[in-house]
C-alpha atoms as a PDB file:
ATOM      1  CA  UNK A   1       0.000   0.000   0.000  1.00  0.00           C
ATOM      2  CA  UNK A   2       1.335   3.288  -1.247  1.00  0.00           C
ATOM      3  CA  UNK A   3       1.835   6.140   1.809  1.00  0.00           C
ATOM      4  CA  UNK A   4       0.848   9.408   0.747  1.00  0.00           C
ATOM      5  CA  UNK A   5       3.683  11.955   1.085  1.00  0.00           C
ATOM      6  CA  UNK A   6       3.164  14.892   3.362  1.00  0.00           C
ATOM      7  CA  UNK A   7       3.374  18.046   1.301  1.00  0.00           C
ATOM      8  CA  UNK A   8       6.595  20.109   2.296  1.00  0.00           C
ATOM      9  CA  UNK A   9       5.374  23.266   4.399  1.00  0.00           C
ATOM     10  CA  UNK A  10       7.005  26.430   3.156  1.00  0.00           C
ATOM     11  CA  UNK A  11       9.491  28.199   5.792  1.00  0.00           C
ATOM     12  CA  UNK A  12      11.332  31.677   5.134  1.00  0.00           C
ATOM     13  CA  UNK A  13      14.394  31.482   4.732  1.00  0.00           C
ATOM     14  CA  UNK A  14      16.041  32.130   7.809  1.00  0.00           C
ATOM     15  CA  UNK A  15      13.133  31.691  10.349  1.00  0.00           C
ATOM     16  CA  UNK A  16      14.219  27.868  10.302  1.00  0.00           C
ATOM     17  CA  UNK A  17      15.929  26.660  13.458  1.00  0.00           C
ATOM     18  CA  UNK A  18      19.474  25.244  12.639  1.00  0.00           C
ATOM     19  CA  UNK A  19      19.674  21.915  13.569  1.00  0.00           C
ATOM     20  CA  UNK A  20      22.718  21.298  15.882  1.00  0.00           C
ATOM     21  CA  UNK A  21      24.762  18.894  13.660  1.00  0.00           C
ATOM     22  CA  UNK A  22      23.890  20.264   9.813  1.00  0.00           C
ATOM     23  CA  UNK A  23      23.102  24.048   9.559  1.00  0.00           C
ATOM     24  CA  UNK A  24      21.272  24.704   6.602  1.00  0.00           C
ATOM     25  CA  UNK A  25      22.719  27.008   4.265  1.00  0.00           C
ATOM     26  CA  UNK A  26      20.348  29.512   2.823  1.00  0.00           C
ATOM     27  CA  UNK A  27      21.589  30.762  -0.149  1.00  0.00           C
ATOM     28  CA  UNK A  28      18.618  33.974  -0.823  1.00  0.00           C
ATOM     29  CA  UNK A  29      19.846  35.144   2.154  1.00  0.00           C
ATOM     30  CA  UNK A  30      23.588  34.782   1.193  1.00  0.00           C
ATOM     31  CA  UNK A  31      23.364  36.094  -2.260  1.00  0.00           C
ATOM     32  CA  UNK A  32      20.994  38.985  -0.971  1.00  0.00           C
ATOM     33  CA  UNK A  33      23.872  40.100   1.484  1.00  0.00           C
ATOM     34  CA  UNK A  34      26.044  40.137  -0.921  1.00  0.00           C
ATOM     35  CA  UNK A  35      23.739  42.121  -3.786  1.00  0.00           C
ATOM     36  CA  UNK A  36      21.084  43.194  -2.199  1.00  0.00           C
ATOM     37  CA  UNK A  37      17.072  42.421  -2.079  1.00  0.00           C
ATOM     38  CA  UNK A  38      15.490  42.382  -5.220  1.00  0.00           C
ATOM     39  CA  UNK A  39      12.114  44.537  -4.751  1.00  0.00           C
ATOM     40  CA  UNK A  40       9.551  45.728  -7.471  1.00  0.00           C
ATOM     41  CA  UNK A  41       7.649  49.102  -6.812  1.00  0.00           C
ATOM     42  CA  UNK A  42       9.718  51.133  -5.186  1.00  0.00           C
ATOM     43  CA  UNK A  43       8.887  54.061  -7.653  1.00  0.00           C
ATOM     44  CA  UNK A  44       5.532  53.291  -8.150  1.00  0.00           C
ATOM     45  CA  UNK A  45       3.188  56.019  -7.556  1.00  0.00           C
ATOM     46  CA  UNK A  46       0.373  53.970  -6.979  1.00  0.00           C
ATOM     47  CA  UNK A  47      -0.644  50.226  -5.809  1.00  0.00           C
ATOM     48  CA  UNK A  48      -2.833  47.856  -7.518  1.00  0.00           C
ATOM     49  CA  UNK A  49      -4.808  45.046  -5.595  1.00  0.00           C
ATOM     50  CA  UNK A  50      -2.813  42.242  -8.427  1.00  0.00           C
ATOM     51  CA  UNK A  51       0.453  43.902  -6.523  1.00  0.00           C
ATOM     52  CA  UNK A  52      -0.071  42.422  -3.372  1.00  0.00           C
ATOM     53  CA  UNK A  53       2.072  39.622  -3.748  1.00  0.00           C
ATOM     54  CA  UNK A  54       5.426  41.542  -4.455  1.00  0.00           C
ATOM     55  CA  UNK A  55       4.474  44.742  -2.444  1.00  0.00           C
ATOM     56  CA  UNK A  56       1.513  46.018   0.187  1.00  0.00           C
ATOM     57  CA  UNK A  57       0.472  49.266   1.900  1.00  0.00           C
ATOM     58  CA  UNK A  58      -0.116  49.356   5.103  1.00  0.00           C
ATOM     59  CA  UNK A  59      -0.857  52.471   7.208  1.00  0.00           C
ATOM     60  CA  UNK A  60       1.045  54.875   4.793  1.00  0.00           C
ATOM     61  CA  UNK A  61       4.045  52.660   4.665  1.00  0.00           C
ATOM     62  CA  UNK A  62       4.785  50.319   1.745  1.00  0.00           C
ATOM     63  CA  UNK A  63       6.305  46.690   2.147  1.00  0.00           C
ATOM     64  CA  UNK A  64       8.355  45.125  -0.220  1.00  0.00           C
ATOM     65  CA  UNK A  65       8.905  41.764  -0.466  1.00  0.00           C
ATOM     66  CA  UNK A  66      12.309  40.651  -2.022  1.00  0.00           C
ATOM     67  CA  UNK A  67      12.033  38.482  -5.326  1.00  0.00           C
ATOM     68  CA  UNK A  68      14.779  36.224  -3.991  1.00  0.00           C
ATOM     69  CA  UNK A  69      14.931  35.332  -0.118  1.00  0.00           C
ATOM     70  CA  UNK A  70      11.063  36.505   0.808  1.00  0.00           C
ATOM     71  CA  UNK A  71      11.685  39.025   2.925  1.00  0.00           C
ATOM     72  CA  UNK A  72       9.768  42.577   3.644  1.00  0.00           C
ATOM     73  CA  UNK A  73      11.152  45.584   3.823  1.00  0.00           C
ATOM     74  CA  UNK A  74       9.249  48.652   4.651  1.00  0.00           C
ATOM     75  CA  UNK A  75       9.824  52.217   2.749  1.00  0.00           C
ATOM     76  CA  UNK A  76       8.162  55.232   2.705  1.00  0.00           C
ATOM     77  CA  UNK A  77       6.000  55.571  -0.917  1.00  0.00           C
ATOM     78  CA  UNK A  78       8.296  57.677  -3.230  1.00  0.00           C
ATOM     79  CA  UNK A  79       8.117  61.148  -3.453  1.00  0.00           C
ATOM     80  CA  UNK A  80       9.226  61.780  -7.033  1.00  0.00           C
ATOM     81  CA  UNK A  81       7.661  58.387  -8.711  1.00  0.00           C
ATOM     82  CA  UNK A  82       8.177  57.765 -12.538  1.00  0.00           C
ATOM     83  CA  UNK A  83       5.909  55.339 -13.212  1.00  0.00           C
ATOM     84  CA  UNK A  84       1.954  55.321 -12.196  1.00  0.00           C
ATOM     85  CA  UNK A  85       2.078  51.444 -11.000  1.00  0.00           C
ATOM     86  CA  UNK A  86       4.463  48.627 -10.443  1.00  0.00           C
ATOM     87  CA  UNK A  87       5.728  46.921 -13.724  1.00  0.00           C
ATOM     88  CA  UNK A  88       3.451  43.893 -14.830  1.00  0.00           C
ATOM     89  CA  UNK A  89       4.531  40.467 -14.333  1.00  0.00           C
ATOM     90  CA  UNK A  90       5.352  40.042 -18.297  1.00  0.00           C
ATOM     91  CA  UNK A  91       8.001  42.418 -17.622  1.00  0.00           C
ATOM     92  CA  UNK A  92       9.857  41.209 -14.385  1.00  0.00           C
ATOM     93  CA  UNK A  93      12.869  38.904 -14.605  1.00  0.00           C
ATOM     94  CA  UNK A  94      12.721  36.492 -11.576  1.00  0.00           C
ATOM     95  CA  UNK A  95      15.846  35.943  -9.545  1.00  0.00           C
ATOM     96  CA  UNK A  96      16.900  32.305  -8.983  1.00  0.00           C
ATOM     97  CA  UNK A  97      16.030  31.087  -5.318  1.00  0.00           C
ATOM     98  CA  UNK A  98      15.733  27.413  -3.841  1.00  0.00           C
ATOM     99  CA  UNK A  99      17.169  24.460  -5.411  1.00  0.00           C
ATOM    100  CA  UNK A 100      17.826  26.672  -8.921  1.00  0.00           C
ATOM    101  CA  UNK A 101      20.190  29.013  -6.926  1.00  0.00           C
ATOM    102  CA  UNK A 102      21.887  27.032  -4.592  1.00  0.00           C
ATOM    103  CA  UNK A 103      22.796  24.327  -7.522  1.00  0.00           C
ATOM    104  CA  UNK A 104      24.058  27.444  -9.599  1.00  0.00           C
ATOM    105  CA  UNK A 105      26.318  28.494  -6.485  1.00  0.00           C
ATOM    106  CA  UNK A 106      27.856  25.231  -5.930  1.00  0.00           C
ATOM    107  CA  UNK A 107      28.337  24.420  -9.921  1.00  0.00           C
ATOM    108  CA  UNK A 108      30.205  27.750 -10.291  1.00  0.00           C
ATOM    109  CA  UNK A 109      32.432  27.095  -7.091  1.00  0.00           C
ATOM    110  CA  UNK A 110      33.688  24.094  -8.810  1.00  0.00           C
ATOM    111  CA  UNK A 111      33.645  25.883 -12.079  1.00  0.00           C
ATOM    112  CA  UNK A 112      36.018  28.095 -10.068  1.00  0.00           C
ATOM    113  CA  UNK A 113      38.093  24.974  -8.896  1.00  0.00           C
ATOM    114  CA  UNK A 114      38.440  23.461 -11.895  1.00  0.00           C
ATOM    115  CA  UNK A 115      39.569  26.490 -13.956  1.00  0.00           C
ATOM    116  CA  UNK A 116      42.207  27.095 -10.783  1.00  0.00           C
ATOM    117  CA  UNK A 117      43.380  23.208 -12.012  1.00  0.00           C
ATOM    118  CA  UNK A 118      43.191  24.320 -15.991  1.00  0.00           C
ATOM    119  CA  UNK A 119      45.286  27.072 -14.946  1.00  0.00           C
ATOM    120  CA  UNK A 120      48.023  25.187 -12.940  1.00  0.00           C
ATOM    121  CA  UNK A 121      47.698  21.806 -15.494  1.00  0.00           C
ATOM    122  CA  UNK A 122      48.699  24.264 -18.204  1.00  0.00           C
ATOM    123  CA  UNK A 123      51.687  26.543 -16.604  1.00  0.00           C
ATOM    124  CA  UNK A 124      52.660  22.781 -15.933  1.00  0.00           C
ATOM    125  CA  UNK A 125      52.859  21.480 -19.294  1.00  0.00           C
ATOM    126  CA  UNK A 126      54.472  24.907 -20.583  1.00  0.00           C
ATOM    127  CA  UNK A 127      57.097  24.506 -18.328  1.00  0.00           C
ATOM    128  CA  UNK A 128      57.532  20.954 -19.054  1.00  0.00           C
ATOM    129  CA  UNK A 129      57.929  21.253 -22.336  1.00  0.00           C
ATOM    130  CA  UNK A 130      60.433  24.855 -21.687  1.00  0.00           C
ATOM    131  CA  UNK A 131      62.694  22.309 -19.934  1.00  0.00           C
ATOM    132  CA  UNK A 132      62.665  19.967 -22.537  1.00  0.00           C
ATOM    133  CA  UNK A 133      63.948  22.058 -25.321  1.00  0.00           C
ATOM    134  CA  UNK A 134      66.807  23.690 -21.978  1.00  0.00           C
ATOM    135  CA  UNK A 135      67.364  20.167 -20.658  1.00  0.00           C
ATOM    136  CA  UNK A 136      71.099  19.644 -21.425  1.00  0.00           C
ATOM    137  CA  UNK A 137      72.247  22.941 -19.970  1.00  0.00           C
ATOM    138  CA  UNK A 138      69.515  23.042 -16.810  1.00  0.00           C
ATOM    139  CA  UNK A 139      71.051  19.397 -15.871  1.00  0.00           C
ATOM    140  CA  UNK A 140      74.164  20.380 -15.610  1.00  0.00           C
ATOM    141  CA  UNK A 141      73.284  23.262 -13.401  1.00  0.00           C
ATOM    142  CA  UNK A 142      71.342  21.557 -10.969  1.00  0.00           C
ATOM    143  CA  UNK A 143      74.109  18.519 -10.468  1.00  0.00           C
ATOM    144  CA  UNK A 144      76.702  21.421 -10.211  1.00  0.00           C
ATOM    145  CA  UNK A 145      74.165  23.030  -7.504  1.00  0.00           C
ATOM    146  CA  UNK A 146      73.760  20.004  -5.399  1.00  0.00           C
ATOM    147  CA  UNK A 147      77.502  18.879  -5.860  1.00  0.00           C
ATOM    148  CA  UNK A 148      78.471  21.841  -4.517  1.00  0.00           C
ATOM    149  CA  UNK A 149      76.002  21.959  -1.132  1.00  0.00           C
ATOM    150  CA  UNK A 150      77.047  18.490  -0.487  1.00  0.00           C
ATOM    151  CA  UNK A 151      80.726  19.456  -0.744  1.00  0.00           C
ATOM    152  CA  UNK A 152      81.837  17.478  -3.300  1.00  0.00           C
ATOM    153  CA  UNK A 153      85.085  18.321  -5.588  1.00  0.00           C
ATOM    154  CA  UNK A 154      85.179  18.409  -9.369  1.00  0.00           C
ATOM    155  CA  UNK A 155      81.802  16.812  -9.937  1.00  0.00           C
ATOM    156  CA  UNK A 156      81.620  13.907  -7.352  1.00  0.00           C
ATOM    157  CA  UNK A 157      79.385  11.447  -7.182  1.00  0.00           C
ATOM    158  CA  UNK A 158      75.853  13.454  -6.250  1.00  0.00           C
ATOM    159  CA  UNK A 159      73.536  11.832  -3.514  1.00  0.00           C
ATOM    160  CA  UNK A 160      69.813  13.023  -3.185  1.00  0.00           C
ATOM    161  CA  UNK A 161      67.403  11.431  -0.750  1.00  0.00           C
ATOM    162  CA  UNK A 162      64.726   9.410  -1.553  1.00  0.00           C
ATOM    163  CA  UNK A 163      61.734  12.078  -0.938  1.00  0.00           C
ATOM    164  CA  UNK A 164      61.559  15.796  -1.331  1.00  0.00           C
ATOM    165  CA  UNK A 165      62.267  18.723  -4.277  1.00  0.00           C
ATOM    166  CA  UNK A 166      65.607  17.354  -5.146  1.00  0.00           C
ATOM    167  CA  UNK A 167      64.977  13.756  -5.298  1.00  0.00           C
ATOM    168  CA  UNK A 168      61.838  14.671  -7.662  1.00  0.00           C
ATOM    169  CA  UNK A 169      64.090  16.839 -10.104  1.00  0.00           C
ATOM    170  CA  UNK A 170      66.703  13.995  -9.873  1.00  0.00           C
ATOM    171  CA  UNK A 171      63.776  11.681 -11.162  1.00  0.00           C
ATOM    172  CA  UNK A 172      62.940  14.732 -14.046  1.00  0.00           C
ATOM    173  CA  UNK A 173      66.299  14.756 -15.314  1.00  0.00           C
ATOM    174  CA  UNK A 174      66.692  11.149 -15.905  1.00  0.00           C
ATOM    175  CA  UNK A 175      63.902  11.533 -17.929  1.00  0.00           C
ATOM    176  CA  UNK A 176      64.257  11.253 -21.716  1.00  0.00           C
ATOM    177  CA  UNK A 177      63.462  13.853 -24.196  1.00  0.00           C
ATOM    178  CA  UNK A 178      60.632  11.973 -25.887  1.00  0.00           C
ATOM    179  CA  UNK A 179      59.816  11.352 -22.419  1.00  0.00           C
ATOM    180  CA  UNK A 180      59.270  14.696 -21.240  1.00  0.00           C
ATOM    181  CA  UNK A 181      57.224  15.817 -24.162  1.00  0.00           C
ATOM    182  CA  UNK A 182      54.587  12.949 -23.819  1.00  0.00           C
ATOM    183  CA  UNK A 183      54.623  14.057 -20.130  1.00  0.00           C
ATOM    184  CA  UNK A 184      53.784  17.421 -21.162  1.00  0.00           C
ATOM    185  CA  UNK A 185      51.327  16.246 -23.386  1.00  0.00           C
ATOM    186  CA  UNK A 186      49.243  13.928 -20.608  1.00  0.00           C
ATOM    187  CA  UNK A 187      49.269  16.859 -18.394  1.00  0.00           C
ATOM    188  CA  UNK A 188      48.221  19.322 -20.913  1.00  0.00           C
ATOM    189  CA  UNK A 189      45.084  17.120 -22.146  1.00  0.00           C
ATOM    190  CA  UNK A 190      44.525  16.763 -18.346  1.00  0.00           C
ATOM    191  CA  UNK A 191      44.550  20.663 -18.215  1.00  0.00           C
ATOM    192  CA  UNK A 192      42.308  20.549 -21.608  1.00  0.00           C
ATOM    193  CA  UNK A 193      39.246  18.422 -19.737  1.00  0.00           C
ATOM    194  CA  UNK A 194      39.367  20.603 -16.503  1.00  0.00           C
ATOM    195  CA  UNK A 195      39.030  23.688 -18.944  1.00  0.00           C
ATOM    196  CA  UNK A 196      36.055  21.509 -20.487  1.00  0.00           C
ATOM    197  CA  UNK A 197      34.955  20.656 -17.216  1.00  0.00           C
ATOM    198  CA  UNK A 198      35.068  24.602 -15.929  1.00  0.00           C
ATOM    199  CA  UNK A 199      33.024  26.102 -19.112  1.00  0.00           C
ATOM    200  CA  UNK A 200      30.406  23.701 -18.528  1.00  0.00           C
ATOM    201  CA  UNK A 201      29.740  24.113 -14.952  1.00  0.00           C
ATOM    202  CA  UNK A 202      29.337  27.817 -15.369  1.00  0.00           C
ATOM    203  CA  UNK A 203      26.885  27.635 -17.740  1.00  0.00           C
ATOM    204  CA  UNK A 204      24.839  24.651 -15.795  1.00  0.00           C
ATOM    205  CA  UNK A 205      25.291  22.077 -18.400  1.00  0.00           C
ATOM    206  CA  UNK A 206      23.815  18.785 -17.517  1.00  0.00           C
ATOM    207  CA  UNK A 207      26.927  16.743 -19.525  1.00  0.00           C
ATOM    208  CA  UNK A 208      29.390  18.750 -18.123  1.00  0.00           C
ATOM    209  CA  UNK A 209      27.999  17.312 -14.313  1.00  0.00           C
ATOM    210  CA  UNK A 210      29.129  13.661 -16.241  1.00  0.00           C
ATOM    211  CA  UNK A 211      32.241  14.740 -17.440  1.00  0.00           C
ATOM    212  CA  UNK A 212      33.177  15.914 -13.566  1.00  0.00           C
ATOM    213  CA  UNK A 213      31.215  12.653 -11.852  1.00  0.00           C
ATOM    214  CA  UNK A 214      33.038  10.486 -14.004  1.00  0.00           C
ATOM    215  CA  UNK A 215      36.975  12.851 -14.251  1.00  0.00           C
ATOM    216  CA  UNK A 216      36.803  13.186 -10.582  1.00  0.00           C
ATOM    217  CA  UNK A 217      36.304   9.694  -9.770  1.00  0.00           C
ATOM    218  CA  UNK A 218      38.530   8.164 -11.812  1.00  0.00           C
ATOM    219  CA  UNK A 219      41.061   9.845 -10.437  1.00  0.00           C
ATOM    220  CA  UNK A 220      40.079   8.974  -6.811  1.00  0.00           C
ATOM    221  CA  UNK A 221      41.931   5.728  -6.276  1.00  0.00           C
ATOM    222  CA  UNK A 222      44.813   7.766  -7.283  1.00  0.00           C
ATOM    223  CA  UNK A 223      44.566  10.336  -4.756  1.00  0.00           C
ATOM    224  CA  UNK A 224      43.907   7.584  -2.157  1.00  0.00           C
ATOM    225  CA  UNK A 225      47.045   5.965  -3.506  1.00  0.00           C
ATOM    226  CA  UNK A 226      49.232   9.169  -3.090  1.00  0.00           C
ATOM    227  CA  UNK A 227      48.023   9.537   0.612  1.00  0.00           C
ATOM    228  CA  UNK A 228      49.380   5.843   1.060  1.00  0.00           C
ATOM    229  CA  UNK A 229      52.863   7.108   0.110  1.00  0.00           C
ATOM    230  CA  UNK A 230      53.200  10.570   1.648  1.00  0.00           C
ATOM    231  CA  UNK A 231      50.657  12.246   3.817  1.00  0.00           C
ATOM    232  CA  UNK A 232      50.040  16.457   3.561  1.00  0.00           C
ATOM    233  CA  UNK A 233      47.376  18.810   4.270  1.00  0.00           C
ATOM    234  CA  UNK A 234      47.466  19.154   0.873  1.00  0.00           C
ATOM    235  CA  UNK A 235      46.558  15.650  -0.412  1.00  0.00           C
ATOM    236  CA  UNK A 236      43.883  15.359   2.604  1.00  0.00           C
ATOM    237  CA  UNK A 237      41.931  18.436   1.367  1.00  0.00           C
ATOM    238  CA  UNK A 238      42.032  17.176  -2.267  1.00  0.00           C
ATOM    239  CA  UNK A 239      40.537  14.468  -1.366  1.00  0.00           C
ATOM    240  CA  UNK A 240      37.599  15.629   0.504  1.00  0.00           C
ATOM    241  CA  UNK A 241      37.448  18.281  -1.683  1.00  0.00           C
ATOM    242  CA  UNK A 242      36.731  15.477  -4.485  1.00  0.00           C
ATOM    243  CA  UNK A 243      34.624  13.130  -2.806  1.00  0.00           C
ATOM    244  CA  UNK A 244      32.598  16.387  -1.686  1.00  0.00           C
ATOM    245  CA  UNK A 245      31.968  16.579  -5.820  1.00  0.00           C
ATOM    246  CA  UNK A 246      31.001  13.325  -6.324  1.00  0.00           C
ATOM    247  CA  UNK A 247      28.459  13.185  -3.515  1.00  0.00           C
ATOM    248  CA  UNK A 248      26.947  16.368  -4.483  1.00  0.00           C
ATOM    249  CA  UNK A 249      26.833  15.410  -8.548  1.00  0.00           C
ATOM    250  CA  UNK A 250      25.503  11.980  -7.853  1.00  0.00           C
ATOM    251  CA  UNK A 251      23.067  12.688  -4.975  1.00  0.00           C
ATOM    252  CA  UNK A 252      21.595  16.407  -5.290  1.00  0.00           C
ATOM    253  CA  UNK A 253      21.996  16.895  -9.149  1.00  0.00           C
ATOM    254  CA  UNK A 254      20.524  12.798  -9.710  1.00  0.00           C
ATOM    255  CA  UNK A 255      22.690  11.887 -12.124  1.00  0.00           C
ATOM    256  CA  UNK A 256      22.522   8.447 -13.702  1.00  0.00           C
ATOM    257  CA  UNK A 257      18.853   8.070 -12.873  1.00  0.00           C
ATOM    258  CA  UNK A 258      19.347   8.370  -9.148  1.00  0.00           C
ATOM    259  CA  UNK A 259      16.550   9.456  -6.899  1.00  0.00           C
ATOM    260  CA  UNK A 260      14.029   9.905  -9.871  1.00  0.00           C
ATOM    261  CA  UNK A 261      17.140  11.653 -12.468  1.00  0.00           C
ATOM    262  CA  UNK A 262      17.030  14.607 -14.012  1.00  0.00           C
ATOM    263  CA  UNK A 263      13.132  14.753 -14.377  1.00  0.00           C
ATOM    264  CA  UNK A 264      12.876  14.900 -10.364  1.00  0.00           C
ATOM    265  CA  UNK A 265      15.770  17.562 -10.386  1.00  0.00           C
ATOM    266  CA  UNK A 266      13.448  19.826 -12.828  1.00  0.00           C
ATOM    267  CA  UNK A 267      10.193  19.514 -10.997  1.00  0.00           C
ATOM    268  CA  UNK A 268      12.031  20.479  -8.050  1.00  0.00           C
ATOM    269  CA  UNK A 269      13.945  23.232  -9.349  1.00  0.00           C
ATOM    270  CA  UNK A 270      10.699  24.728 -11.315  1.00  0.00           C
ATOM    271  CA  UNK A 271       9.214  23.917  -7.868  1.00  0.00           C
ATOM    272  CA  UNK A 272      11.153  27.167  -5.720  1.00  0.00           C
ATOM    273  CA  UNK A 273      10.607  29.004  -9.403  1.00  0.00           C
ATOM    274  CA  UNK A 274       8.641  31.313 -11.322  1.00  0.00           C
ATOM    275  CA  UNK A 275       4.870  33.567  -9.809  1.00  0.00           C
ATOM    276  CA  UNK A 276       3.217  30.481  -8.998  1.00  0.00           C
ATOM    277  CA  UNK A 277       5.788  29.604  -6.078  1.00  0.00           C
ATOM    278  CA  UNK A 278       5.569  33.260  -5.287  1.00  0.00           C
ATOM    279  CA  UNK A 279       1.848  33.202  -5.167  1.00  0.00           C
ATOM    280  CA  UNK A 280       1.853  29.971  -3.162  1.00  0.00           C
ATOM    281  CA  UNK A 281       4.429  31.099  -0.473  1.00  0.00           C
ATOM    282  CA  UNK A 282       3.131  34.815  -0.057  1.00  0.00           C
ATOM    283  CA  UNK A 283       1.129  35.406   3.307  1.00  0.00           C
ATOM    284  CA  UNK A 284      -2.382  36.205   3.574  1.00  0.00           C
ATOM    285  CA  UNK A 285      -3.350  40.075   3.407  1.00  0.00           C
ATOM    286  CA  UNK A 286      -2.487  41.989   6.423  1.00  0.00           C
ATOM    287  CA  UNK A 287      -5.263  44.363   5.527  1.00  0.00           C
ATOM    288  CA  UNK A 288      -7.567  42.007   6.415  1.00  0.00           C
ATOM    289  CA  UNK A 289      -5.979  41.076   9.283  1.00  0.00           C
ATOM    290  CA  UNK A 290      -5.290  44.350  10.841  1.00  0.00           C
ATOM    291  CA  UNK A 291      -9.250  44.884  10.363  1.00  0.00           C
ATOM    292  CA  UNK A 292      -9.983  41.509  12.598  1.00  0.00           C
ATOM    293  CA  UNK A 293      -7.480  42.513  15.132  1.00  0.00           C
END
């Protein structure tokens, strides 16, 4: 026997009580702090009934409510308006809220991560491939270098350890010149799909949400495998960074079919969206309840 679900009640963001172990994170609130509230009216000379949902007039003062995180503000009616009433619905542009903004914030912060990895991958490969074309002359620098730190005369026998920036450039040197520029060339592909992965994250792209999910953990086991070798603060917050992106991809954006796919993820988005969610979350008229008080 099928349970009916209990429909969601609405709660303003912000009048929800944290709960002790997982905050919520209300992004209206975040992005409004950081823009400002989105209100409509505030040069309107006059107030239609239709208007009530976006702004109200109460005792000479006028309450806005903000597009994005549902709050109302009150302001004094303008003194020099330029329009006769609030613009009509046809000609508002809705701010994201809900689910739509909070997946836009989070794609774009790993947008942001990923081009930071594009940018490094690619200096990386440049450089590479600069030290291929020096590599005769840079080699015999860097043995001179370390020959003469150790103390040794005329070009002795060189010792590095087995860990650390010498013993890696040791390893880079021994390196051959074909070597070095398929070296340059893995890394610079690698730098090539975080680019991919960056562009399409900005602009909300459901394959580019793939591409990551399916980058990111390949790439896991050798993370893990690193941390097995040599441990840093580094490494640790790669990790978590990572497995933080492939929880959120596979659980909150549904991909692969998972918890109803990318169908559920657009009901809910359109859900938080658009004058009917407005309409639905807006309270009842306070002119009639100032009357019955």
């Amino acid at each position: 026997m099928f349970r009916r679900r209990r429909r969601r009640e609405y709660r303003v963001p912000g009048t929800v009580p944290p709960r002790r172990f997982v905050p919520r994170l209300h992004y209206e609130l975040l992005v409004c702090g950081l823009r400002g509230h989105e209100l409509i009216g505030t040069d309107a000379a006059e107030l239609r009934p239709s208007d009530a949902v976006v702004v109200r007039e109460i005792g000479g003062v006028r309450w806005h409510r903000c597009l994005r995180c549902d709050s109302w503000l009150p302001l004094s009616p303008p003194r020099n308006p330029t329009r006769r009433h609030p613009p009509e619905r046809e000609e508002i542009e809705l701010p994201l809220r809900g689910k739509a903004l909070r997946d836009k914030i989070v794609l774009r912060l790993i947008a942001i991560d990923r081009a930071l990895h594009f940018a490094l991958l690619g200096l990386l490969s440049v450089a590479i491939l600069l030290f291929a074309s020096h590599e005769a002359s840079l080699k015999r620098v860097f043995y001179q270098v370390v020959t003469d730190v150790q103390g040794g005369v005329g070009g002795g026998p060189v010792q590095t350890s087995h860990t650390g920036v010498l013993h890696e450039l040791d390893r880079l040197f021994s390196l051959r010149g074909g070597q070095l520029h398929l070296l340059a060339a893995v890394i610079g592909a690698y730098a090539l799909l975080e680019g991919v992965e960056a562009v399409g994250l900005w602009y909300q792209r459901r394959w580019a949400e793939y591409l990551t999910f399916v980058a990111t953990t390949a790439f896991l086991p050798l993370e893990v495998l690193e941390l097995t070798k040599q441990v840093s603060a580094f490494k640790v917050t790669a990790l978590i960074v990572n497995l933080a992106v492939v929880i959120y991809l596979l659980f909150a954006k549904r991909l692969f079919g998972l918890r109803g796919g990318a169908a559920a993820d657009e009901r809910e988005r359109a859900r938080d969206q658009g004058w009917p969610a407005l309409e639905r979350t807006a309270p009842p008229q306070w002119e009639e309840t100032a009357a019955a008080s």
